[in-house]
PDB file of N, CA and C in Angstrom:
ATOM      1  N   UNK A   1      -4.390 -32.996 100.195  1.00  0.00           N
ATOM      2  CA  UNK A   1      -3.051 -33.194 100.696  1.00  0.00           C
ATOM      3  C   UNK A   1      -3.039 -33.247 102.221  1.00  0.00           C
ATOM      4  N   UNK A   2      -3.638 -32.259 102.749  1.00  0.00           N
ATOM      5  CA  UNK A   2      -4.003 -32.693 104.228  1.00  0.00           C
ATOM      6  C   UNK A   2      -4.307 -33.595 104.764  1.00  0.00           C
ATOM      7  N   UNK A   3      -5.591 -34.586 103.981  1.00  0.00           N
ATOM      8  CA  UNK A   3      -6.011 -35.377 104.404  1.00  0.00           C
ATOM      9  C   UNK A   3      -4.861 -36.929 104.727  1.00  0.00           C
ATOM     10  N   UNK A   4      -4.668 -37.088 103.171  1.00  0.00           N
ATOM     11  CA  UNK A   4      -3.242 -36.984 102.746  1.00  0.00           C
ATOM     12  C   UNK A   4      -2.002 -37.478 104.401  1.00  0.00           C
ATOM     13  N   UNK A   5      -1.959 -36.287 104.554  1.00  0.00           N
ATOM     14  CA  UNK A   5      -1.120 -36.097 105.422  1.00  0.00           C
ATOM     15  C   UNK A   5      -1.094 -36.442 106.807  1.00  0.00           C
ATOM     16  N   UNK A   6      -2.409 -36.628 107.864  1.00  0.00           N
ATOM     17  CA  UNK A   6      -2.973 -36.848 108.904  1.00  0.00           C
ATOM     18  C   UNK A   6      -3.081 -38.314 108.682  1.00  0.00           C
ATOM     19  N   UNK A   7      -3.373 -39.333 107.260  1.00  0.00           N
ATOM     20  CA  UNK A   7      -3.872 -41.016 107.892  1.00  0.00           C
ATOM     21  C   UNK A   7      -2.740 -41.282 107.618  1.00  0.00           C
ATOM     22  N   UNK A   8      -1.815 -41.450 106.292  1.00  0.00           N
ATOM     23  CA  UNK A   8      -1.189 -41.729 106.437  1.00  0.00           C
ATOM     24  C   UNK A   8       0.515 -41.850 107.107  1.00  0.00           C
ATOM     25  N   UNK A   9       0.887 -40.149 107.285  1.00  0.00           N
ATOM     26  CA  UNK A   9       2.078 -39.884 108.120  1.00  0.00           C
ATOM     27  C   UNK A   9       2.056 -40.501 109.590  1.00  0.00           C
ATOM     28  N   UNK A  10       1.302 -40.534 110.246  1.00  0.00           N
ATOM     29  CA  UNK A  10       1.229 -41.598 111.545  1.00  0.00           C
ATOM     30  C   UNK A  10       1.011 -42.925 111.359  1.00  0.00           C
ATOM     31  N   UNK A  11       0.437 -43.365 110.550  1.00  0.00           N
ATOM     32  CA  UNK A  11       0.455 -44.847 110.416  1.00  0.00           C
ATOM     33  C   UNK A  11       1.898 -45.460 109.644  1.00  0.00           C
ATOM     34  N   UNK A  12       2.606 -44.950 108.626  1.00  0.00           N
ATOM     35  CA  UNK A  12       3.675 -45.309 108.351  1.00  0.00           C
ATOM     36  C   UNK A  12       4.646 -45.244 108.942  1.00  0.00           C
ATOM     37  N   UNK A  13       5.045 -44.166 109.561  1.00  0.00           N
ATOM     38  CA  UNK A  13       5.972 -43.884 109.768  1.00  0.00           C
ATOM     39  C   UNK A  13       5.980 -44.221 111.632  1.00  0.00           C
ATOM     40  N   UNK A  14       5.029 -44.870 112.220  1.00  0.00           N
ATOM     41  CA  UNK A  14       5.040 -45.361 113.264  1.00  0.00           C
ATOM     42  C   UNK A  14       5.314 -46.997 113.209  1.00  0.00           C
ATOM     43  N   UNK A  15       4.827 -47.336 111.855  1.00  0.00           N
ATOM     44  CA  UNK A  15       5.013 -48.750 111.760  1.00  0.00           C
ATOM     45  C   UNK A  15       6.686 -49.130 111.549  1.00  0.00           C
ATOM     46  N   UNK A  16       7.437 -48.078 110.721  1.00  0.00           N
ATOM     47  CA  UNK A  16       8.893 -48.281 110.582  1.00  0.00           C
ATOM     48  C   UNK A  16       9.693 -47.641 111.740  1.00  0.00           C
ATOM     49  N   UNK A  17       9.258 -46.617 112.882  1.00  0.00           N
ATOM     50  CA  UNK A  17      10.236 -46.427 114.103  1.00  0.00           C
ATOM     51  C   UNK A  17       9.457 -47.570 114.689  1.00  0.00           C
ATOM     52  N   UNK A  18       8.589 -48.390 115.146  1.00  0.00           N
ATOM     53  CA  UNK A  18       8.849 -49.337 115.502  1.00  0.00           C
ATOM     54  C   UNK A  18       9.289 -50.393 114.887  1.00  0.00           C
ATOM     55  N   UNK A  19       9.559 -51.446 114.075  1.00  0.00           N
ATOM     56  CA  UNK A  19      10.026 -52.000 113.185  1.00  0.00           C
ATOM     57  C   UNK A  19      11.838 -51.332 113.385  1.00  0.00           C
ATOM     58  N   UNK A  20      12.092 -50.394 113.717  1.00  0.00           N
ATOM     59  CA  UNK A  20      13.603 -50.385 114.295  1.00  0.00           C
ATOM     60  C   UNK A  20      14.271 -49.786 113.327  1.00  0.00           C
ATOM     61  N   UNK A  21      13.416 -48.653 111.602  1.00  0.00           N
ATOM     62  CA  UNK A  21      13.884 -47.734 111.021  1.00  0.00           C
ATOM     63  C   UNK A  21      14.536 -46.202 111.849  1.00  0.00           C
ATOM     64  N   UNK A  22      15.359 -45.282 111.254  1.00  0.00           N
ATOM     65  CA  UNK A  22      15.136 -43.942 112.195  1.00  0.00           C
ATOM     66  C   UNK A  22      13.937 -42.823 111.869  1.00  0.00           C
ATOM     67  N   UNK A  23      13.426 -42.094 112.200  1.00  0.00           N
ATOM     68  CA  UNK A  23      13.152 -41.646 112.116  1.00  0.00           C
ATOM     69  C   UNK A  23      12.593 -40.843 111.041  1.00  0.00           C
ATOM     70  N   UNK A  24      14.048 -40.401 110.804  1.00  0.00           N
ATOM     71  CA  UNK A  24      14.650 -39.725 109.397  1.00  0.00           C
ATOM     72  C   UNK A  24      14.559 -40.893 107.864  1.00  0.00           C
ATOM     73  N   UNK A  25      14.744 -41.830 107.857  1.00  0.00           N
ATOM     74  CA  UNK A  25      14.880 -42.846 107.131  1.00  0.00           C
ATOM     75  C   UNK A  25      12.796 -42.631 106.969  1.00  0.00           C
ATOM     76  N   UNK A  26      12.126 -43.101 107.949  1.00  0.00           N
ATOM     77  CA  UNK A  26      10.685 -42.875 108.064  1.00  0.00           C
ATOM     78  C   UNK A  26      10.408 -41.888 106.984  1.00  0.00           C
ATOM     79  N   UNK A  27      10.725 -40.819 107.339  1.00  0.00           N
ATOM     80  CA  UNK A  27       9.997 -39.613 106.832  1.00  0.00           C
ATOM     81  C   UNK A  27      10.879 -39.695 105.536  1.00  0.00           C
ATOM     82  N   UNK A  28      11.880 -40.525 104.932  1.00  0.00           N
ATOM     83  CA  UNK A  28      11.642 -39.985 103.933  1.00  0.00           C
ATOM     84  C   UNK A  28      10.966 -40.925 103.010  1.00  0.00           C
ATOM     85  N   UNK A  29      11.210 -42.391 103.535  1.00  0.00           N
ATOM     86  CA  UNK A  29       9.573 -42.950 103.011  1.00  0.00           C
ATOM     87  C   UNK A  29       8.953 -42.626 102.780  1.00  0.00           C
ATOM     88  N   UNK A  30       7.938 -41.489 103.948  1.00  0.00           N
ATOM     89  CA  UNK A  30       6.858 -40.761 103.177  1.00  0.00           C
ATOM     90  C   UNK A  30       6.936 -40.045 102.944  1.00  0.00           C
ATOM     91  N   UNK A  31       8.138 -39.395 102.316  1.00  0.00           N
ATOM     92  CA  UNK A  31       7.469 -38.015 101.547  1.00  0.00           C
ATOM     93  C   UNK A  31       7.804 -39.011 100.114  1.00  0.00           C
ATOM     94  N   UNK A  32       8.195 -39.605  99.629  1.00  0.00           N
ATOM     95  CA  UNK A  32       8.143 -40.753  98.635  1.00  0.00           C
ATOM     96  C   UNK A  32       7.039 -41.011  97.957  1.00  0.00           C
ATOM     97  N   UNK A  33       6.567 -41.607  99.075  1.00  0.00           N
ATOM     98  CA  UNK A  33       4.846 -42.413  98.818  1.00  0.00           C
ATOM     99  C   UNK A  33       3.832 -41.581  98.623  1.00  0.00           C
ATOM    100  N   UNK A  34       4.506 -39.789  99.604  1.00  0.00           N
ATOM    101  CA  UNK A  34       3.192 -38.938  99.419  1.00  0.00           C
ATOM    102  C   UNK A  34       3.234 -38.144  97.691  1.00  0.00           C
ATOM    103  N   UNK A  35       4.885 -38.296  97.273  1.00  0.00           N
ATOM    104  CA  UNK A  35       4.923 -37.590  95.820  1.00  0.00           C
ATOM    105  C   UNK A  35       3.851 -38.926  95.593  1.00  0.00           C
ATOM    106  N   UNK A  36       4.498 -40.185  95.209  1.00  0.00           N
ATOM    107  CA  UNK A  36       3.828 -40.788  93.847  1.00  0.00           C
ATOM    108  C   UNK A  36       2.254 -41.057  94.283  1.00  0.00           C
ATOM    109  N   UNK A  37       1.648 -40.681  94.929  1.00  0.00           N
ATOM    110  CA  UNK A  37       0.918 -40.350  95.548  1.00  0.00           C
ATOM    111  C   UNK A  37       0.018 -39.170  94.572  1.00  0.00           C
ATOM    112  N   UNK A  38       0.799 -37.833  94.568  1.00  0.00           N
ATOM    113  CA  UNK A  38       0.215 -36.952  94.185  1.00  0.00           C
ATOM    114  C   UNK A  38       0.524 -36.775  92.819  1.00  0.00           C
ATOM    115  N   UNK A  39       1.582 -37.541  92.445  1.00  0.00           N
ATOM    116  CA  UNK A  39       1.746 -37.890  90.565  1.00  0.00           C
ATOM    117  C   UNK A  39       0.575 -38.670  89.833  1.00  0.00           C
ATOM    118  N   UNK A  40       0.380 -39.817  90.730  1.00  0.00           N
ATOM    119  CA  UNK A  40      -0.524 -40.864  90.084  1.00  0.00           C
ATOM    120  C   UNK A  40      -1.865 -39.653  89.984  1.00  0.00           C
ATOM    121  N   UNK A  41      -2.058 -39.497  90.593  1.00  0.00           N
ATOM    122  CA  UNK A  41      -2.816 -38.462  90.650  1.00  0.00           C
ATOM    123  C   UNK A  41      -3.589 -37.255  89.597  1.00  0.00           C
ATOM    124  N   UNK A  42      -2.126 -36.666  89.645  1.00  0.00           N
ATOM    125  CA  UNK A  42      -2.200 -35.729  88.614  1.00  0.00           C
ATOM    126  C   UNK A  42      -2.572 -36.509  87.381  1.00  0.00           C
ATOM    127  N   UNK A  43      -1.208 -37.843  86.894  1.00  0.00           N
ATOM    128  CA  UNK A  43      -1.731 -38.458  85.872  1.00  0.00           C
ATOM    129  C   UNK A  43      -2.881 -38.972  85.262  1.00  0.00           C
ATOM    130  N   UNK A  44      -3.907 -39.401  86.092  1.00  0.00           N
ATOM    131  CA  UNK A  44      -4.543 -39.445  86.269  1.00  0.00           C
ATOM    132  C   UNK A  44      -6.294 -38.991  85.710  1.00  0.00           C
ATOM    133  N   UNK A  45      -5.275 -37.505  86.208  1.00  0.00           N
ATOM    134  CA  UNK A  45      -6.070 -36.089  86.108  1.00  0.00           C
ATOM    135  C   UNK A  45      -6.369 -35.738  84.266  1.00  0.00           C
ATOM    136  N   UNK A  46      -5.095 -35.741  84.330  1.00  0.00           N
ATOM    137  CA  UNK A  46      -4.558 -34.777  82.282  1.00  0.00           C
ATOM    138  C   UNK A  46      -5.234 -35.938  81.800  1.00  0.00           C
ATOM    139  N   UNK A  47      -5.078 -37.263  81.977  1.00  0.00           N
ATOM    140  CA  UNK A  47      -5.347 -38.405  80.969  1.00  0.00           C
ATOM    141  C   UNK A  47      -7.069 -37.983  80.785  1.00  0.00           C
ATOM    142  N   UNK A  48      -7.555 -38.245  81.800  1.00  0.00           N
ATOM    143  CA  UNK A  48      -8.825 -38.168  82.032  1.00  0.00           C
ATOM    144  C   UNK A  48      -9.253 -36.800  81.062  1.00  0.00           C
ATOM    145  N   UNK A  49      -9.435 -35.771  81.499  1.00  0.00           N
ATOM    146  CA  UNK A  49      -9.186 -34.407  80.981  1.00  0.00           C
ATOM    147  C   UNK A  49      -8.734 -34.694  78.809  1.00  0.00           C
ATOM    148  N   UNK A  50      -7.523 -34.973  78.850  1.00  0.00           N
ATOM    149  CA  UNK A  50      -7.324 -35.110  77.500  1.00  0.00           C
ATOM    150  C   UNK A  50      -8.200 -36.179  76.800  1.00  0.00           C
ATOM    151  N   UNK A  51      -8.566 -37.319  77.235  1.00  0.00           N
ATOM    152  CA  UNK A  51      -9.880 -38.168  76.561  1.00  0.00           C
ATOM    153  C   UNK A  51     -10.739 -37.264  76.746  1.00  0.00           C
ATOM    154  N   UNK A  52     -11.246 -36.868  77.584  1.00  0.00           N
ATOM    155  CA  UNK A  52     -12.608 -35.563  77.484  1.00  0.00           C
ATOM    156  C   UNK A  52     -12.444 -34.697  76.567  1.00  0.00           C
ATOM    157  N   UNK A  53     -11.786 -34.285  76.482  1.00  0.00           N
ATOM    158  CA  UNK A  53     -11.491 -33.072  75.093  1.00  0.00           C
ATOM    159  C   UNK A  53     -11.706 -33.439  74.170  1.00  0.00           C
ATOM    160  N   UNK A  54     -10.926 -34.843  73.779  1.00  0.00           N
ATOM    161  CA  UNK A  54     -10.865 -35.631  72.324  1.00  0.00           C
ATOM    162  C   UNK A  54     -12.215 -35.420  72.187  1.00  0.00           C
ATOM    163  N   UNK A  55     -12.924 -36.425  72.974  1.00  0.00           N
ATOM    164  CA  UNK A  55     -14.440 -36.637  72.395  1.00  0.00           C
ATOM    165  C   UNK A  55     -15.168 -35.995  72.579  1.00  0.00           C
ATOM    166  N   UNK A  56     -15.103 -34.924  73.441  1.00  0.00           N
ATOM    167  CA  UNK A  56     -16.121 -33.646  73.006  1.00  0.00           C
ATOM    168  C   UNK A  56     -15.998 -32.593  72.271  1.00  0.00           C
ATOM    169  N   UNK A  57     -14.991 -32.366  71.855  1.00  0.00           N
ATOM    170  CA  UNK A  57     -14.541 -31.359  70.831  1.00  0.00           C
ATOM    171  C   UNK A  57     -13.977 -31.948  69.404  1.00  0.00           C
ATOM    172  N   UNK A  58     -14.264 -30.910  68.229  1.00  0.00           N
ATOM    173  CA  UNK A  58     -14.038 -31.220  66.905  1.00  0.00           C
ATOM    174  C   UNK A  58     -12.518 -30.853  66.865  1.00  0.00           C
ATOM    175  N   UNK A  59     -11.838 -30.804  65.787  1.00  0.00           N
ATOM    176  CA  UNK A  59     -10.414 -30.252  65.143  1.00  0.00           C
ATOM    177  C   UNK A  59     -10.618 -28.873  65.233  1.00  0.00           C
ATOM    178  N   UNK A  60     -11.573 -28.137  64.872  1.00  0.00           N
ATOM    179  CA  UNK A  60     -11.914 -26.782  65.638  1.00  0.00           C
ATOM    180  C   UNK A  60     -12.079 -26.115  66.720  1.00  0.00           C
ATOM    181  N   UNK A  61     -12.289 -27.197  67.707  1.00  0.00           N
ATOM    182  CA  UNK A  61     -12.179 -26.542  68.932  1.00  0.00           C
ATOM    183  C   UNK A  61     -13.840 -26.279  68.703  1.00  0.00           C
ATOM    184  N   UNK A  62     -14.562 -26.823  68.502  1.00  0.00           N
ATOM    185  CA  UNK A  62     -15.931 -26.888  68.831  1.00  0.00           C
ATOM    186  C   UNK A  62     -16.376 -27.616  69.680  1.00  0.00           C
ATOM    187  N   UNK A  63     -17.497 -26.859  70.586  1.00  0.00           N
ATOM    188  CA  UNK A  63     -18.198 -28.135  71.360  1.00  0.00           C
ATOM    189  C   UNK A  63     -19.597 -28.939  70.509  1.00  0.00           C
ATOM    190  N   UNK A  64     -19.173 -30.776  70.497  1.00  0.00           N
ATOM    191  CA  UNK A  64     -20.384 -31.322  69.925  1.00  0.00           C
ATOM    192  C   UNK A  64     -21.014 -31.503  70.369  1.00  0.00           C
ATOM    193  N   UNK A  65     -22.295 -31.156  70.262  1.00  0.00           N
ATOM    194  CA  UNK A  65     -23.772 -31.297  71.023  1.00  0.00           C
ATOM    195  C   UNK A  65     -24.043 -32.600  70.973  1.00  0.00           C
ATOM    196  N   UNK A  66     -24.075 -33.019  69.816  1.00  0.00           N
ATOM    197  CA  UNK A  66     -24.525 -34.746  68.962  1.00  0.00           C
ATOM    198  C   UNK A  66     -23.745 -35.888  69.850  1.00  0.00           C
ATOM    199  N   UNK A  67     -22.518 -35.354  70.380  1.00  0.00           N
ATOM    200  CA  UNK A  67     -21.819 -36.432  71.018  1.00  0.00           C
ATOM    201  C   UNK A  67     -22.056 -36.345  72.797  1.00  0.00           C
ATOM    202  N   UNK A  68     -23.168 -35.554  73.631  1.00  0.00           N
ATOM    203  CA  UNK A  68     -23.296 -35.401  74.554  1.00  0.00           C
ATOM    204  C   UNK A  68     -24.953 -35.971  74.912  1.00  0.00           C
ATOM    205  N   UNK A  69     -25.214 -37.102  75.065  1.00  0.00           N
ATOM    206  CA  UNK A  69     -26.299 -37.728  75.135  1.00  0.00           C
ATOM    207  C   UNK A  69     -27.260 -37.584  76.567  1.00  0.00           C
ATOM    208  N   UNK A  70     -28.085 -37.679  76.484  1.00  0.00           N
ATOM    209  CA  UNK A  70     -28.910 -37.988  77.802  1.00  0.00           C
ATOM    210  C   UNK A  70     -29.493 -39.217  78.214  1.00  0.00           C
ATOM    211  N   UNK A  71     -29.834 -39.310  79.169  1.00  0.00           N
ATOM    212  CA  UNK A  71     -30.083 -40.323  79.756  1.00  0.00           C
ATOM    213  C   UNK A  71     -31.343 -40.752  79.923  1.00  0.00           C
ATOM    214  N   UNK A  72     -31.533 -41.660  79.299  1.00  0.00           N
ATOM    215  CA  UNK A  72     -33.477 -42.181  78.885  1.00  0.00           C
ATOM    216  C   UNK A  72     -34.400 -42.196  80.410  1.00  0.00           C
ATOM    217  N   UNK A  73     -35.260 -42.677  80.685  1.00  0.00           N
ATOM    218  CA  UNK A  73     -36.348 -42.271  82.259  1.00  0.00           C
ATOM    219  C   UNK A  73     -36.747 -41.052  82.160  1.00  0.00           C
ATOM    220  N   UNK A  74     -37.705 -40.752  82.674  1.00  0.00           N
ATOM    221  CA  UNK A  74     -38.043 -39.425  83.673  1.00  0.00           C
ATOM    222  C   UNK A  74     -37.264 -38.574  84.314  1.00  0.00           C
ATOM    223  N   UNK A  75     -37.286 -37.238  83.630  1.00  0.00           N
ATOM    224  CA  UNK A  75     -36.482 -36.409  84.190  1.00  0.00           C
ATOM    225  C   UNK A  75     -36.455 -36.261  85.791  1.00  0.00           C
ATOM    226  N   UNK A  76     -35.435 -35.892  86.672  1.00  0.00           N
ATOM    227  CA  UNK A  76     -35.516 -35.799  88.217  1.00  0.00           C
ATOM    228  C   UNK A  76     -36.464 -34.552  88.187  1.00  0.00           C
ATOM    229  N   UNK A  77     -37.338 -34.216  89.166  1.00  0.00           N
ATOM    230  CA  UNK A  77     -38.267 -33.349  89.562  1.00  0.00           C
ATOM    231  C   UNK A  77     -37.646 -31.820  90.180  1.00  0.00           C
ATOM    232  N   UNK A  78     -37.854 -30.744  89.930  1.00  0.00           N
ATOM    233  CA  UNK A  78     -36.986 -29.900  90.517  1.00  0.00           C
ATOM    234  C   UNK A  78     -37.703 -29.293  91.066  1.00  0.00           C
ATOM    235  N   UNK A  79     -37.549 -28.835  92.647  1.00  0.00           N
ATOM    236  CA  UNK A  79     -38.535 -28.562  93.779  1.00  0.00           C
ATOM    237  C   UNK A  79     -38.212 -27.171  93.835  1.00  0.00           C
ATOM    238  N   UNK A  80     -39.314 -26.372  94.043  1.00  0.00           N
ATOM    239  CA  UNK A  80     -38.911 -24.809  93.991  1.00  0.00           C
ATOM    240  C   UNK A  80     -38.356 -24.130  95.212  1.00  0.00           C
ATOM    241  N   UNK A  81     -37.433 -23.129  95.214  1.00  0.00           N
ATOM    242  CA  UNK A  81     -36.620 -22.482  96.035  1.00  0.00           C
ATOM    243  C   UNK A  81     -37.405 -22.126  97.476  1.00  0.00           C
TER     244      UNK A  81
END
């Protein structure tokens, strides 16, 4: 949200007080853009999250091993501490 907050709040809202919006009108543009912003987001989030569940878990609430595959090659090398 910070980040968020630093590129885009100066770049918008400088482009509409110049462009001859107020100020106030500006900012509430972005706090607009910064919700659907952080909705798409979220949505995003659960969707993602709820397909993950589906297919890794049974009607029990089990985790399936059988449905969590690996990836064929040579394992990566793990270098000691």
């Amino acid at each position: 949200m910070l980040v968020v907050g630093l590129v885009t709040i100066p770049g918008m809202m400088t482009g509409q007080v110049l462009g001859g919006a107020s100020p106030v009108v500006a900012a509430q543009y972005q706090m607009v853009i910064l919700y659907l912003i952080c909705f798409s987001s979220s949505t995003v989030l659960g969707t993602a999250l709820a397909l993950t569940s589906r297919s890794l878990f049974d009607e029990e609430h089990r985790l399936c091993n059988h449905r969590i595959t690996q990836r064929a090659g040579p394992k990566p090398k793990v270098r000691p501490p």
